[in-house]
N, C-alpha and C. Protein backbone atom coordinates (compact mmCIF):
# COMPACT_ATOMS: atom_id res chain seq x y z
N UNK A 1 123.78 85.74 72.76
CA UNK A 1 122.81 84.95 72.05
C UNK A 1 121.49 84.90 72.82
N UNK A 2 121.40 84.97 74.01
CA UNK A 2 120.48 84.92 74.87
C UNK A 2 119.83 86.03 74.81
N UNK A 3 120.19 87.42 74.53
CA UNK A 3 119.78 88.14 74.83
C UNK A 3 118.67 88.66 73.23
N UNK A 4 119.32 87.68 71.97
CA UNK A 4 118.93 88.30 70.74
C UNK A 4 117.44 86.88 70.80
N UNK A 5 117.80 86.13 71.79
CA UNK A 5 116.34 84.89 71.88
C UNK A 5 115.15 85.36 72.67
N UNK A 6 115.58 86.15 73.47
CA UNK A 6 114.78 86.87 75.13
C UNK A 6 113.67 87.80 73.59
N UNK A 7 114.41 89.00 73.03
CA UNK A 7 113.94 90.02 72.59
C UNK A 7 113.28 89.94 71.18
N UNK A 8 113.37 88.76 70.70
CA UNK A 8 113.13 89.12 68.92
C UNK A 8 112.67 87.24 69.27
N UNK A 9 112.68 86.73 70.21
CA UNK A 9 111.82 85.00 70.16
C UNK A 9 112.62 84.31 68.86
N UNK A 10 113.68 84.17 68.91
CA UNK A 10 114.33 83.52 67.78
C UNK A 10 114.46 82.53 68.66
N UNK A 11 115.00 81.37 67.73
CA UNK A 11 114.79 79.75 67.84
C UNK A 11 116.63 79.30 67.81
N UNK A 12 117.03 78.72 68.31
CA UNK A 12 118.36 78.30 68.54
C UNK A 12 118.58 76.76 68.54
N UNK A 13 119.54 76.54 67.03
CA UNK A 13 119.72 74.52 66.41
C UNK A 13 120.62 74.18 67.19
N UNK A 14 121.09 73.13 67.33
CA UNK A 14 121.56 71.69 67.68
C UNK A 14 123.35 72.45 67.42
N UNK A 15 123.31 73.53 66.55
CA UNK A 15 125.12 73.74 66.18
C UNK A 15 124.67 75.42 66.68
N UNK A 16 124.34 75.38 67.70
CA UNK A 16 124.15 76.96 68.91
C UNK A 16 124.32 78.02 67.84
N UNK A 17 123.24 77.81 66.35
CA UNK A 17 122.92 79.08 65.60
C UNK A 17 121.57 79.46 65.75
N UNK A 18 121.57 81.01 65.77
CA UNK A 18 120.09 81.39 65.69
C UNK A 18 119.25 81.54 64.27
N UNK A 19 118.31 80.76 64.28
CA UNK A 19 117.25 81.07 62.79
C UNK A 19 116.44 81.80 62.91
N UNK A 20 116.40 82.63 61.75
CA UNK A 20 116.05 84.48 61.70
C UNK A 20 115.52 83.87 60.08
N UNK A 21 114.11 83.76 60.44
CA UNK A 21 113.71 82.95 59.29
C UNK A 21 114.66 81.97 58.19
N UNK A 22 114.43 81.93 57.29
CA UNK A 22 115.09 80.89 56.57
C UNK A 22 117.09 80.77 56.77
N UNK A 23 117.36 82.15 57.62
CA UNK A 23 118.91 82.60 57.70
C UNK A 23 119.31 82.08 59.06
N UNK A 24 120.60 81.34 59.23
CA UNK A 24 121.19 81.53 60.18
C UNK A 24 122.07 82.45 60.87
N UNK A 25 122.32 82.49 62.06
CA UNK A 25 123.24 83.49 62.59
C UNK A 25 124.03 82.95 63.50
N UNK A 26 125.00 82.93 63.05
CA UNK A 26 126.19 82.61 64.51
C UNK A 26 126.84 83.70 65.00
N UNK A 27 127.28 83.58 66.49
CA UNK A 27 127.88 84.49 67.45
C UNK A 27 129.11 84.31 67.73
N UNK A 28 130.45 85.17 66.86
CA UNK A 28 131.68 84.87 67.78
C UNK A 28 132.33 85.69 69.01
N UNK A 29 132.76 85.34 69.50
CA UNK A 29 133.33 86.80 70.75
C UNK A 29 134.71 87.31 70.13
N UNK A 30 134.48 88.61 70.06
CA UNK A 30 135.78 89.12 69.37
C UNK A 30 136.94 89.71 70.65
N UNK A 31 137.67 89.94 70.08
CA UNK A 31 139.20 89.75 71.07
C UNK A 31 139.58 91.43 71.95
N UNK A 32 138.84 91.90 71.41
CA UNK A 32 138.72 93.36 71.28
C UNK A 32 137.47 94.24 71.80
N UNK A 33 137.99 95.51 71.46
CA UNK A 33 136.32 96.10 72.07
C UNK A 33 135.57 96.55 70.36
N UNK A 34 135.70 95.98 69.59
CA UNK A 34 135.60 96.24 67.71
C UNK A 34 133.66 95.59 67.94
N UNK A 35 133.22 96.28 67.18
CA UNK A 35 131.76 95.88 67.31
C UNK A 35 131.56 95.96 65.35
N UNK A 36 130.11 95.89 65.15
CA UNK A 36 130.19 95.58 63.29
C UNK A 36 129.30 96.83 63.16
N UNK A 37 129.26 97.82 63.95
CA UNK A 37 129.29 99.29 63.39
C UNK A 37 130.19 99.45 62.28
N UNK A 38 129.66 100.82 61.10
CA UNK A 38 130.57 101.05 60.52
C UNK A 38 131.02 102.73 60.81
N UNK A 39 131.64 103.02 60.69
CA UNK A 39 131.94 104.90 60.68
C UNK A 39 131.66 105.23 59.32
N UNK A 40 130.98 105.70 58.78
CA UNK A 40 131.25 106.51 57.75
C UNK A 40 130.51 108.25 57.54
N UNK A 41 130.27 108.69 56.26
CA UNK A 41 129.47 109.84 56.63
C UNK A 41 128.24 110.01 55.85
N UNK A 42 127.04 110.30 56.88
CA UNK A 42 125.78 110.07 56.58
C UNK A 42 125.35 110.34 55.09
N UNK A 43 124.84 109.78 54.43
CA UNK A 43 124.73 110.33 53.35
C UNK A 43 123.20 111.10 53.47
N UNK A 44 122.21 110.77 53.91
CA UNK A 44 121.51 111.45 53.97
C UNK A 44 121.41 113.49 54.53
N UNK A 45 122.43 113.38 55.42
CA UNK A 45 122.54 114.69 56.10
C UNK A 45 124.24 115.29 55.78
N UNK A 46 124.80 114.50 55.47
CA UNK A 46 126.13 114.75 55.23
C UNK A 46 127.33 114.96 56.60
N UNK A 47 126.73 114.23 57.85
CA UNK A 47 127.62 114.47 59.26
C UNK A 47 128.20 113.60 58.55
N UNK A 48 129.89 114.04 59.29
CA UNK A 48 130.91 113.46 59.11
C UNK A 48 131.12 111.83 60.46
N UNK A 49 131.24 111.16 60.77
CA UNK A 49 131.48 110.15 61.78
C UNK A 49 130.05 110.28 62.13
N UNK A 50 128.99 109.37 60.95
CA UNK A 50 127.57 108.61 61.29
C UNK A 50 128.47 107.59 61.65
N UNK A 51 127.34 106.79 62.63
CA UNK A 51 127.69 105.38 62.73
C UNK A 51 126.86 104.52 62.05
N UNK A 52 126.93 103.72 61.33
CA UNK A 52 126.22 103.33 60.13
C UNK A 52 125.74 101.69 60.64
N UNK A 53 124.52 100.96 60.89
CA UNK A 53 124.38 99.51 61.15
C UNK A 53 125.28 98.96 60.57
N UNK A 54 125.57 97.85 60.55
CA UNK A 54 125.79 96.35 59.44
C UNK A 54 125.06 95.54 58.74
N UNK A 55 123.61 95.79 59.46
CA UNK A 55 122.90 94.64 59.52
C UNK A 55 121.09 95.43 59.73
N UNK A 56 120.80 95.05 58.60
CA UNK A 56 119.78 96.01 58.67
C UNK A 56 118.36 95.22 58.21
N UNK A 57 117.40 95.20 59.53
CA UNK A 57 116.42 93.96 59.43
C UNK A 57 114.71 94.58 59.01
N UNK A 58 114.08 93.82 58.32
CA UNK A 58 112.48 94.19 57.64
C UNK A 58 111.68 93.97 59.07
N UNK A 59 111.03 94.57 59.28
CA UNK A 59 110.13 93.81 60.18
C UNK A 59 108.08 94.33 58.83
N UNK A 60 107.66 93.73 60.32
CA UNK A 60 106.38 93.60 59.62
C UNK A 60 105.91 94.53 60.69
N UNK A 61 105.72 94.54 61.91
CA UNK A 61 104.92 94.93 63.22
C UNK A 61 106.17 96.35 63.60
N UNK A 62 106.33 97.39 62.93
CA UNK A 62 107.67 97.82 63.97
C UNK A 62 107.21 98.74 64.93
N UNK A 63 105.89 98.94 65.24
CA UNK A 63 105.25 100.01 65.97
C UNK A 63 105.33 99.25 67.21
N UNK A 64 105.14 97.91 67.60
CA UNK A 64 104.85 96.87 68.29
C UNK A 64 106.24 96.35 68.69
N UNK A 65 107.04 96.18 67.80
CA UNK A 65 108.84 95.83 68.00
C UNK A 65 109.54 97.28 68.75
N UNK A 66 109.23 98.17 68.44
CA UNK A 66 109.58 99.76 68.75
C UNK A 66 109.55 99.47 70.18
N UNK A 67 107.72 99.55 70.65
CA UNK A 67 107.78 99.51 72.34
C UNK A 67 107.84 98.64 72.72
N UNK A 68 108.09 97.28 72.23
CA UNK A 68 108.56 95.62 73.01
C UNK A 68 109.97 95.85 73.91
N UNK A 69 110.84 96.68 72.75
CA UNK A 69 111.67 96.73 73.09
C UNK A 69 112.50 98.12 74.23
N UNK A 70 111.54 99.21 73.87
CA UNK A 70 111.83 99.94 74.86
C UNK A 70 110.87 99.59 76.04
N UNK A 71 110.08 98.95 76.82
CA UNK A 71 109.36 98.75 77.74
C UNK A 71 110.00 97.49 78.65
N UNK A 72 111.28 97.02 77.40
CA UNK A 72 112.30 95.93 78.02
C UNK A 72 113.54 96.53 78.10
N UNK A 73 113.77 98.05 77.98
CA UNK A 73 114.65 98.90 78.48
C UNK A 73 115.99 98.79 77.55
N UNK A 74 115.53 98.20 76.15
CA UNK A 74 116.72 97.98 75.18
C UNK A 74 116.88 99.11 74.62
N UNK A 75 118.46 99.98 74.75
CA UNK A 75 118.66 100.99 74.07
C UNK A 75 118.32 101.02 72.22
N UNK A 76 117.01 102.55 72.56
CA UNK A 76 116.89 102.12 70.66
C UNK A 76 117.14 103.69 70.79
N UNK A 77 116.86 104.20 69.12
CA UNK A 77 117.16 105.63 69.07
C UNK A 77 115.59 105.76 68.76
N UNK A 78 115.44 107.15 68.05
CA UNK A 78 113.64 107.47 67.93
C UNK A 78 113.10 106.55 66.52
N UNK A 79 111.80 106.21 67.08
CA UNK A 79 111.09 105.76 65.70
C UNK A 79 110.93 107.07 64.51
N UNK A 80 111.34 106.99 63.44
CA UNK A 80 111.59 108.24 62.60
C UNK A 80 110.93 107.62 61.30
N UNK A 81 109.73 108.24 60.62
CA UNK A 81 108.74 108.50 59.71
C UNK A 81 109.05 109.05 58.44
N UNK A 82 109.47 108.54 57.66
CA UNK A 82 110.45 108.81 55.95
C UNK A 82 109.23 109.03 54.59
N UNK A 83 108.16 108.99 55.52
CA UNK A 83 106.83 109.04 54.22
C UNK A 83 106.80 107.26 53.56
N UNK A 84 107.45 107.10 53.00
CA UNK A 84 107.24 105.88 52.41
C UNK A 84 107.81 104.72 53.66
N UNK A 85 108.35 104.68 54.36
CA UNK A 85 108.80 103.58 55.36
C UNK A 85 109.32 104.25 56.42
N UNK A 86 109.50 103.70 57.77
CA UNK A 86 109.46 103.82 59.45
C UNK A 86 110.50 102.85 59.30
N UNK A 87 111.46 103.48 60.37
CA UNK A 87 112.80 102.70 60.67
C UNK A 87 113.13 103.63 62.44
N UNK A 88 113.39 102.83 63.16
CA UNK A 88 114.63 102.52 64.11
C UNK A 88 115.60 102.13 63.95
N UNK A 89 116.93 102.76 65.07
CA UNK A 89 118.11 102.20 65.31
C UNK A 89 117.84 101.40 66.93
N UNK A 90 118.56 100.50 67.03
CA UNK A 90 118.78 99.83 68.27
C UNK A 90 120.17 99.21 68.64
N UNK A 91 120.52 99.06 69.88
CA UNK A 91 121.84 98.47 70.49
C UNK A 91 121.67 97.00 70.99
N UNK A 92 122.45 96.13 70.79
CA UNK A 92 122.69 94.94 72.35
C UNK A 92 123.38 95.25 72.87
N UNK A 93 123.80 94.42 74.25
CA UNK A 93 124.59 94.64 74.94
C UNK A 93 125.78 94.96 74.71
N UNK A 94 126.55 94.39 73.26
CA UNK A 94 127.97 94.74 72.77
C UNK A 94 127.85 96.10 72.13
N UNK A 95 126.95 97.18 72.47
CA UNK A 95 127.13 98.29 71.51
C UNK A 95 126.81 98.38 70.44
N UNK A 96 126.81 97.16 69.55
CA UNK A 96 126.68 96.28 67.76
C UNK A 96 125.18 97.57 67.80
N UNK A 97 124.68 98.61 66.66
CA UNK A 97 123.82 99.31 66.25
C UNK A 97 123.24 98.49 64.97
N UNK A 98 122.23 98.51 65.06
CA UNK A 98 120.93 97.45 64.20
C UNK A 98 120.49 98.35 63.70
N UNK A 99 119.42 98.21 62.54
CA UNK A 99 118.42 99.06 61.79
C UNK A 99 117.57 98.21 61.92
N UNK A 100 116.26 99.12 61.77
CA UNK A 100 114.96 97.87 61.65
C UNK A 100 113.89 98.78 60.93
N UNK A 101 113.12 98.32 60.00
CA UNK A 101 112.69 99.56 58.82
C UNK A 101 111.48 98.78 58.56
N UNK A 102 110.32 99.83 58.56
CA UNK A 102 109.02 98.98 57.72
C UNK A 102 108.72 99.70 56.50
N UNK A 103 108.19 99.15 55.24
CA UNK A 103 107.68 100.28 54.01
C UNK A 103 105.94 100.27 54.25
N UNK A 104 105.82 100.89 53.90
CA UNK A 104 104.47 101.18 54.10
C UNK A 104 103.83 100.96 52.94
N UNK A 105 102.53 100.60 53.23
CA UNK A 105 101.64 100.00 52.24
C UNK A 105 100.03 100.68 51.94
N UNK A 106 99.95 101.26 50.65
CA UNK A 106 99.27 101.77 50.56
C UNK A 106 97.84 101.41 50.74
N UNK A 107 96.55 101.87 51.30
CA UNK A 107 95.44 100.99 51.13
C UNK A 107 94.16 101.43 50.95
C-alpha cells in the first residue's frame, strides 16, 4: 500500500483503503505466490501465454507518469504509440502487471 501512495500520491481513509478518485481500493495479502495477472493469448499479435493486466488505469499526463516512474526505478515495459492512444505496462513489488493508456486528442 505504501508503495502504490509513494508512486501515484494516492490518499489513504480511516478503514486503510486507497482513493483512486471517486474508487476505493483495498489490499489483501494472498497465501500464495498467485498475483491478478491473467495468462491468456494476445489478441492483438496472437502469442500464446500474453500476460494480460487486471486492472487497467486512464491517466491524463502518461508521458510524465512514464518517467516519474522509471526515474523511481519502477519496473515498466516501453511506452508504445497505437495512433489513437499511448499505453504502458508496469509492475509493483508483487509482480501484479498494470496498464496505463492515454487517447489522444485531436487539436
Amino acid at each position: 500500500m505504501e508503495w502504490f501512495k509513494k508512486h501515484f500520491c494516492l490518499e489513504q481513509d480511516d478503514e486503510n483503503r486507497l482513493k483512486i478518485g471517486h474508487v476505493e481500493v483495498f489490499f489483501l495479502e494472498t497465501l500464495d505466490d498467485s498475483t491478478t495477472n491473467i495468462l491468456t493469448k494476445d489478441w492483438s499479435l496472437g502469442n500464446d501465454h500474453f500476460v494480460m493486466p487486471a486492472f487497467c488505469f486512464r491517466a491524463e499526463e502518461i508521458q510524465t507518469l512514464y518517467h516519474d516512474l522509471v526515474l523511481n526505478d519502477v519496473r515498466t515495459e516501453e511506452l508504445q504509440d497505437h495512433g489513437w492512444f499511448v499505453e504502458f505496462d508496469f509492475y509493483d513489488l508483487d509482480n501484479n502487471k498494470f496498464k496505463v493508456w492515454e487517447p489522444k486528442t485531436s487539436h
